[in-house]
Protein backbone atom coordinates (compact mmCIF):
# COMPACT_ATOMS: atom_id res chain seq x y z
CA UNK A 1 40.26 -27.67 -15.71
CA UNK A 2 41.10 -30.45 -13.21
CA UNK A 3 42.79 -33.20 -13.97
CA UNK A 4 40.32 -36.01 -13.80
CA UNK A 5 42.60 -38.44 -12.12
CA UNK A 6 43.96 -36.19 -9.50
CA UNK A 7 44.18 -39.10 -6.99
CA UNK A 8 46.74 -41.72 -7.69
CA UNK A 9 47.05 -45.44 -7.16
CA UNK A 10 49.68 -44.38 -4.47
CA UNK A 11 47.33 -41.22 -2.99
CA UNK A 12 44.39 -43.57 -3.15
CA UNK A 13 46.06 -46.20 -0.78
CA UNK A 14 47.33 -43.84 1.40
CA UNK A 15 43.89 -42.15 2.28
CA UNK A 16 41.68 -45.41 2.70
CA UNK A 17 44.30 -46.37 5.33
CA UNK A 18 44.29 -43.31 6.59
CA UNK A 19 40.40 -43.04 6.70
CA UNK A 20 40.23 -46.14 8.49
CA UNK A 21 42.46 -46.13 11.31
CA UNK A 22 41.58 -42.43 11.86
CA UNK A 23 37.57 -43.40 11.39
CA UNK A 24 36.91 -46.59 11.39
CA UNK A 25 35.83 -46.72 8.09
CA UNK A 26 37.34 -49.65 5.76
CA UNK A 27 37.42 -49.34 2.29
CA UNK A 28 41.04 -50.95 1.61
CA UNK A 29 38.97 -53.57 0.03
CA UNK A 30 36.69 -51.89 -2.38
CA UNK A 31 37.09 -52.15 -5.93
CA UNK A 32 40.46 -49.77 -6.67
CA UNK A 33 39.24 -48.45 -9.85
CA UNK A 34 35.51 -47.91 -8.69
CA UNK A 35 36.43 -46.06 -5.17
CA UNK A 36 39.16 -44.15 -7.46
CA UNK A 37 36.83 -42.96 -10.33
CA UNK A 38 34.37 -41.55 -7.30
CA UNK A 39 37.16 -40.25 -4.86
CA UNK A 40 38.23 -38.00 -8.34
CA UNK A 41 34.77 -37.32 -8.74
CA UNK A 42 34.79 -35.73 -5.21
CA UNK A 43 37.59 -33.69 -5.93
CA UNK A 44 35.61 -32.06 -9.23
CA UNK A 45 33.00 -31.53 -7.40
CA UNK A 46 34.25 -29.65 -4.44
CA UNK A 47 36.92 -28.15 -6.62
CA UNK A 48 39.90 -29.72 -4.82
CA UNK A 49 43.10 -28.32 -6.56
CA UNK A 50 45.30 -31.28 -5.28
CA UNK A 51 45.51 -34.45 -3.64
CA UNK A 52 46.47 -32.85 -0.25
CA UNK A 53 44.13 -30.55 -0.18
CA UNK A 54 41.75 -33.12 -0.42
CA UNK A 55 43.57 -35.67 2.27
CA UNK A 56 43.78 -32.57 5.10
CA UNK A 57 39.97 -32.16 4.56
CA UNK A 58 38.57 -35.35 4.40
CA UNK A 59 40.81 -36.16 7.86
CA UNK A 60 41.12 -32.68 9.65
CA UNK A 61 37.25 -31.92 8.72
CA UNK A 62 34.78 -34.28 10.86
CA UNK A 63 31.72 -32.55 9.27
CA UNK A 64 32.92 -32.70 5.56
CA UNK A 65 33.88 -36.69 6.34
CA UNK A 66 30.11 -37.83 6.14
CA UNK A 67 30.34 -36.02 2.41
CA UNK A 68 33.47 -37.91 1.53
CA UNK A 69 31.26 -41.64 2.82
CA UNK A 70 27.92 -40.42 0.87
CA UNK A 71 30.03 -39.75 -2.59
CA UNK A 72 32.19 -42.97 -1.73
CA UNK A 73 29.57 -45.35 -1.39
CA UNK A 74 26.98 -45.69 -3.85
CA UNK A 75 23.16 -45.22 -3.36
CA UNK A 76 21.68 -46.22 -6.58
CA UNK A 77 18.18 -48.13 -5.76
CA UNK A 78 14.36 -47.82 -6.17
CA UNK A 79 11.38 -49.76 -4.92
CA UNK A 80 11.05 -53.12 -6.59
CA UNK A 81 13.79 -52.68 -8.73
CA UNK A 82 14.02 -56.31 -10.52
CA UNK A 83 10.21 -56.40 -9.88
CA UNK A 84 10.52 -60.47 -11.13
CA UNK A 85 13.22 -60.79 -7.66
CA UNK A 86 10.46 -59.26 -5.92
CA UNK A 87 7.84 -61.97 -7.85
CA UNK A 88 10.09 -64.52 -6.51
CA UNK A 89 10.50 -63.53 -2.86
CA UNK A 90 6.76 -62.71 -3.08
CA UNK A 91 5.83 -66.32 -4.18
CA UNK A 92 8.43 -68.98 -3.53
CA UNK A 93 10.14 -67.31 -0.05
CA UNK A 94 8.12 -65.48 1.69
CA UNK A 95 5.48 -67.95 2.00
CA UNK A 96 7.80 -70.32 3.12
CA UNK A 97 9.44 -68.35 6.06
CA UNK A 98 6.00 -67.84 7.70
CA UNK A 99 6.17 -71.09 9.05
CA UNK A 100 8.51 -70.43 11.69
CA UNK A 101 7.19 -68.49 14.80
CA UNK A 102 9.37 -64.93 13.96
CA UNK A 103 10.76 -64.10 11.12
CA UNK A 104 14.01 -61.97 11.32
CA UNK A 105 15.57 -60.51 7.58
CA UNK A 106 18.82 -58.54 7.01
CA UNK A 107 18.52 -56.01 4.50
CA UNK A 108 22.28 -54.91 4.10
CA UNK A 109 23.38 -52.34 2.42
CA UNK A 110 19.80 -50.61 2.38
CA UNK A 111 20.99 -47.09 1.41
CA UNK A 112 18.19 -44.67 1.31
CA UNK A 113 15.37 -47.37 2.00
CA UNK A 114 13.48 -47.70 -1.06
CA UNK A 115 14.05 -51.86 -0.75
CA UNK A 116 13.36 -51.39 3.33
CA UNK A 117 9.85 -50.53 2.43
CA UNK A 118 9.21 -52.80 -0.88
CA UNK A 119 9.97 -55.38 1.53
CA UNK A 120 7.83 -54.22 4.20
CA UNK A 121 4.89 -54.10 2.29
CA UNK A 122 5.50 -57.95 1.10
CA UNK A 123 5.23 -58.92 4.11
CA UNK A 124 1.93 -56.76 5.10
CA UNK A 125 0.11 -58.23 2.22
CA UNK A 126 1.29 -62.02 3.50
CA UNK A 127 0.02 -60.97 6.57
CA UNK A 128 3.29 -61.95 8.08
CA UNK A 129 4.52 -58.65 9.06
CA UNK A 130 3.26 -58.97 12.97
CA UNK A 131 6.03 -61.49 13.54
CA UNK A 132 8.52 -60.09 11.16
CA UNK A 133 11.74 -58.10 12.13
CA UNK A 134 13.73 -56.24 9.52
CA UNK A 135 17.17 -55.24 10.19
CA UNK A 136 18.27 -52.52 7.87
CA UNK A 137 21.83 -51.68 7.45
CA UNK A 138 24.51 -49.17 6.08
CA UNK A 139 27.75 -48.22 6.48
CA UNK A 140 26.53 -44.45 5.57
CA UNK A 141 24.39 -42.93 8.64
CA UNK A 142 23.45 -40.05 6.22
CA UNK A 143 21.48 -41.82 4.37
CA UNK A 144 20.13 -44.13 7.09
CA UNK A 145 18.50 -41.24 8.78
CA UNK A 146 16.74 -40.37 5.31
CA UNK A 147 15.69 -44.05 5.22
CA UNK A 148 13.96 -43.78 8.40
CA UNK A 149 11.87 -40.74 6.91
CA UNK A 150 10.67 -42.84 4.21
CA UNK A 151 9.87 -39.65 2.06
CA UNK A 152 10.37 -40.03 -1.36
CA UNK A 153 9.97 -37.93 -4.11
CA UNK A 154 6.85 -37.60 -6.09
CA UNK A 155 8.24 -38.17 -9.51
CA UNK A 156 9.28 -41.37 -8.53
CA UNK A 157 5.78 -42.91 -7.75
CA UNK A 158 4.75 -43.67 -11.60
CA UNK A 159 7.66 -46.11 -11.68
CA UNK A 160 7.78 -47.59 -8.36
CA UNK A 161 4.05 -48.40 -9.05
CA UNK A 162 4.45 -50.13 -11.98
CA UNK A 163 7.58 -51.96 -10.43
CA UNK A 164 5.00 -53.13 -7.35
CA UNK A 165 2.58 -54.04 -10.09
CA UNK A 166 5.28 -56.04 -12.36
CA UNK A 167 6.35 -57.73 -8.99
CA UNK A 168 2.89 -59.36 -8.25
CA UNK A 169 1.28 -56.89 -5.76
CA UNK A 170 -2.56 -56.57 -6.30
CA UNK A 171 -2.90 -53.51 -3.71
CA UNK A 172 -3.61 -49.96 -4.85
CA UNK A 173 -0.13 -49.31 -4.26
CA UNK A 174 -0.90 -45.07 -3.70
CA UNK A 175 -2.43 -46.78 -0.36
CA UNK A 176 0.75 -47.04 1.19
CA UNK A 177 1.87 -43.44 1.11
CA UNK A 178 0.74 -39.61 1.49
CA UNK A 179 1.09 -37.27 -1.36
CA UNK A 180 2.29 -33.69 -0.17
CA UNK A 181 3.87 -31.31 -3.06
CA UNK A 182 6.62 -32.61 -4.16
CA UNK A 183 7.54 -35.78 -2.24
CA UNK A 184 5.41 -38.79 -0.39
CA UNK A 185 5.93 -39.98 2.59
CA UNK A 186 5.12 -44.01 3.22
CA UNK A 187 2.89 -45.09 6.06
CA UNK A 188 4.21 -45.15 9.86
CA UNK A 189 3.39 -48.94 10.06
CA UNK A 190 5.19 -49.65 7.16
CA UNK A 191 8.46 -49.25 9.30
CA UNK A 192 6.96 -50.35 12.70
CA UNK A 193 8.91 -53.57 13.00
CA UNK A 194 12.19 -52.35 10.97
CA UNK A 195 15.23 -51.33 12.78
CA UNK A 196 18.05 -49.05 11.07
CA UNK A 197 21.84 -48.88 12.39
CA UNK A 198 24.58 -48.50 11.14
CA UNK A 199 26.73 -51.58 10.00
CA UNK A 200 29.90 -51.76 8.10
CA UNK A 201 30.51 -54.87 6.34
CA UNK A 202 33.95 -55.09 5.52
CA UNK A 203 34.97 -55.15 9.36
CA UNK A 204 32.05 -55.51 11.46
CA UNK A 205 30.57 -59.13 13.03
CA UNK A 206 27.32 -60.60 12.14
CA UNK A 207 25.14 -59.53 14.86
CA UNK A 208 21.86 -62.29 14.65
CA UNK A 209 20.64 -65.25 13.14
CA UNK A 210 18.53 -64.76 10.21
CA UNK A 211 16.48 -66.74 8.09
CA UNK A 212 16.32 -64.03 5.01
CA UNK A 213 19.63 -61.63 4.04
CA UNK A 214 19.42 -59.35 1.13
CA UNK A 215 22.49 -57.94 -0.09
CA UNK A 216 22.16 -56.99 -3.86
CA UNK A 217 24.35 -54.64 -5.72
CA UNK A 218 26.77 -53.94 -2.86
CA UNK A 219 29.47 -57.12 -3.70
CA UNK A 220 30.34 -55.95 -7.02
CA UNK A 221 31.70 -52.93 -5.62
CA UNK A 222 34.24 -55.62 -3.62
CA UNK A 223 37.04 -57.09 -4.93
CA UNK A 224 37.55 -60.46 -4.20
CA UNK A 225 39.04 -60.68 -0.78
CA UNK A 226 36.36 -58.39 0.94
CA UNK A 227 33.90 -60.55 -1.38
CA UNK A 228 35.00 -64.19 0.89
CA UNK A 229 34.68 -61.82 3.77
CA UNK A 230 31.07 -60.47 3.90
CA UNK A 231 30.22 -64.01 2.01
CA UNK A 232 31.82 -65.64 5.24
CA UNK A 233 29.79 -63.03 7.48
CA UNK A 234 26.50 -63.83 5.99
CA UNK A 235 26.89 -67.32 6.10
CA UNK A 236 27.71 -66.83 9.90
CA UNK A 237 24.80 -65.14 10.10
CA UNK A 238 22.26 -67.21 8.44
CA UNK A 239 20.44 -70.09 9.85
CA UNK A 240 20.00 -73.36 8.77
CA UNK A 241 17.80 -73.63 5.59
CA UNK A 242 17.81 -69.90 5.35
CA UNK A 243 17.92 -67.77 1.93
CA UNK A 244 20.41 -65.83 0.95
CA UNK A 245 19.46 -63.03 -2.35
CA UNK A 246 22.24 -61.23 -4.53
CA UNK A 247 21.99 -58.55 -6.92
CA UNK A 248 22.11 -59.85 -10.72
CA UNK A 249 25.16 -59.03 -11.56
CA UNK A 250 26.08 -60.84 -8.38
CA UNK A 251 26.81 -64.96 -7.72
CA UNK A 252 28.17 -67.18 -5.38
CA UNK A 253 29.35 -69.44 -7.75
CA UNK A 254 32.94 -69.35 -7.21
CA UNK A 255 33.31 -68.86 -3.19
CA UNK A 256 33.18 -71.71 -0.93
CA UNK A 257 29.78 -70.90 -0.39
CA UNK A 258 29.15 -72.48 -3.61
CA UNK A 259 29.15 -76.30 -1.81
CA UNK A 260 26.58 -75.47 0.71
CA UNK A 261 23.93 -73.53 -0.76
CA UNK A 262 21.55 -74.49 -3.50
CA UNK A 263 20.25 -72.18 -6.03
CA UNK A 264 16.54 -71.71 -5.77
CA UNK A 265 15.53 -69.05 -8.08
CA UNK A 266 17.19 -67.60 -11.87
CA UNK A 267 16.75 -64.25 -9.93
CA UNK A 268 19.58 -65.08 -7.70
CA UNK A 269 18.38 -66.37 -4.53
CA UNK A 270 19.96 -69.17 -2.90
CA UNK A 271 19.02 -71.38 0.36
CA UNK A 272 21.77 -72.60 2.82
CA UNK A 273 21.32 -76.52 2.75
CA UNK A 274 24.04 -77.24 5.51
């Protein structure tokens, strides 16, 4: 059997550089010995007998490279997950941004969409979703496109629902999709107003002024460096008085972000006071 760490610290440097000058895709920055433990996973997976053989696929094999980014970056989420974050937004945010004439909210790192359309139907229920953009971003396109499907599977409905329950919703929550065999697929309007593109956050710029970004579980894949970075990005791209929400593992206690924002709520929401 394989070796499990087939990839070495040395290997392991040597491909992210290579990966992004060749693609434009930076992970220099990621945590070394979370991208490692997945890059080895890869090469169980797909039965890679060495390090090269690996390194002359993943750059001389455009079609196998969007594999190489799905395993790389991880796409664990579900709708409402942390249904008392969604409580809080429901309650104490939302409410609040729907006194301002549009309301424009960065969901980044949305992976597969599940949070796209938890949020979505927040803001259908506060009747606020006529003036409300969503931006949702990913540095993956592959599952971006499966995002903009919104199908889900099936088996995944008895706990979503009793997330949207545990959150505060009040809705039959079975109203919002179509059962068909195996999988559901959510309403049309539920995505009406939400626009999906690609966006990579350890090199690319902010792109608009928001007054809502949601970035949870994506920074502690980061190490500290690319941490300042996208920290420095959102504040960029967050207006004055806007909210900023973390996963809850995640803080912004000890960046310099830590002097202008104000924590709001335990479930790790913080507004930008100057």
């Amino acid at each position: 059997m394989m070796a499990p760490d087939i990839v070495g610290d040395e290997d392991l440097e040597q491909l992210l550089n290579e990966v992004a000058n060749v693609y434009g895709y930076d992970f220099t920055e990621y945590s070394k010995a979370s991208i490692k433990r997945r890059i080895n996973r890869i090469c169980l997976l797909d039965k890679h007998k060495s390090f090269a053989e690996l390194r002359y696929k993943v750059l001389n094999d455009q079609s196998y490279l969007s594999r190489f980014i799905e395993e790389v970056t991880v796409n664990v989420t579900e709708m409402y997950r942390d249904p008392f974050f969604y409580k809080a937004l429901r309650e104490k945010i939302i409410p609040k941004l729907g006194v301002n004439p549009y309301i424009k909210i960065w969901l980044a790192g949305c992976s597969t969409g599940e949070e796209v359309y938890s949020i979505s139907i927040l803001l259908h229920e506060a009747k606020l979703a006529h003036k409300a953009i969503i931006y949702a971003t990913d540095i993956n396109p592959t599952v971006l496109e499966k995002a903009k499907t919104g199908v889900f599977a099936i088996n995944q409905m008895k706990l979503y629902t009793e997330n949207y329950n545990n959150s505060g919703g009040s809705s039959d929550f079975s109203t919002y999709y179509s059962a068909n065999y195996d999988h559901v697929s959510f309403k049309e309007y539920l995505r009406k107003n939400v626009i999906f593109s690609t966006h990579n956050l350890a090199s690319d710029r902010s792109f608009n002024e928001f007054q809502l970004i949601i970035c949870r579980n994506v920074l502690i894949y980061f190490d500290k460096n690319l941490q300042d970075k996208v920290f420095n990005l959102f504040d960029a791209s967050l207006e004055k008085l806007g909210y900023l929400a973390l996963g809850s593992k995640e803080t912004i206690r000890f960046s310099h972000l830590n002097q202008t924002y104000k924590q709001v709520e335990k479930e790790k929401i913080w507004k930008k006071t100057r």
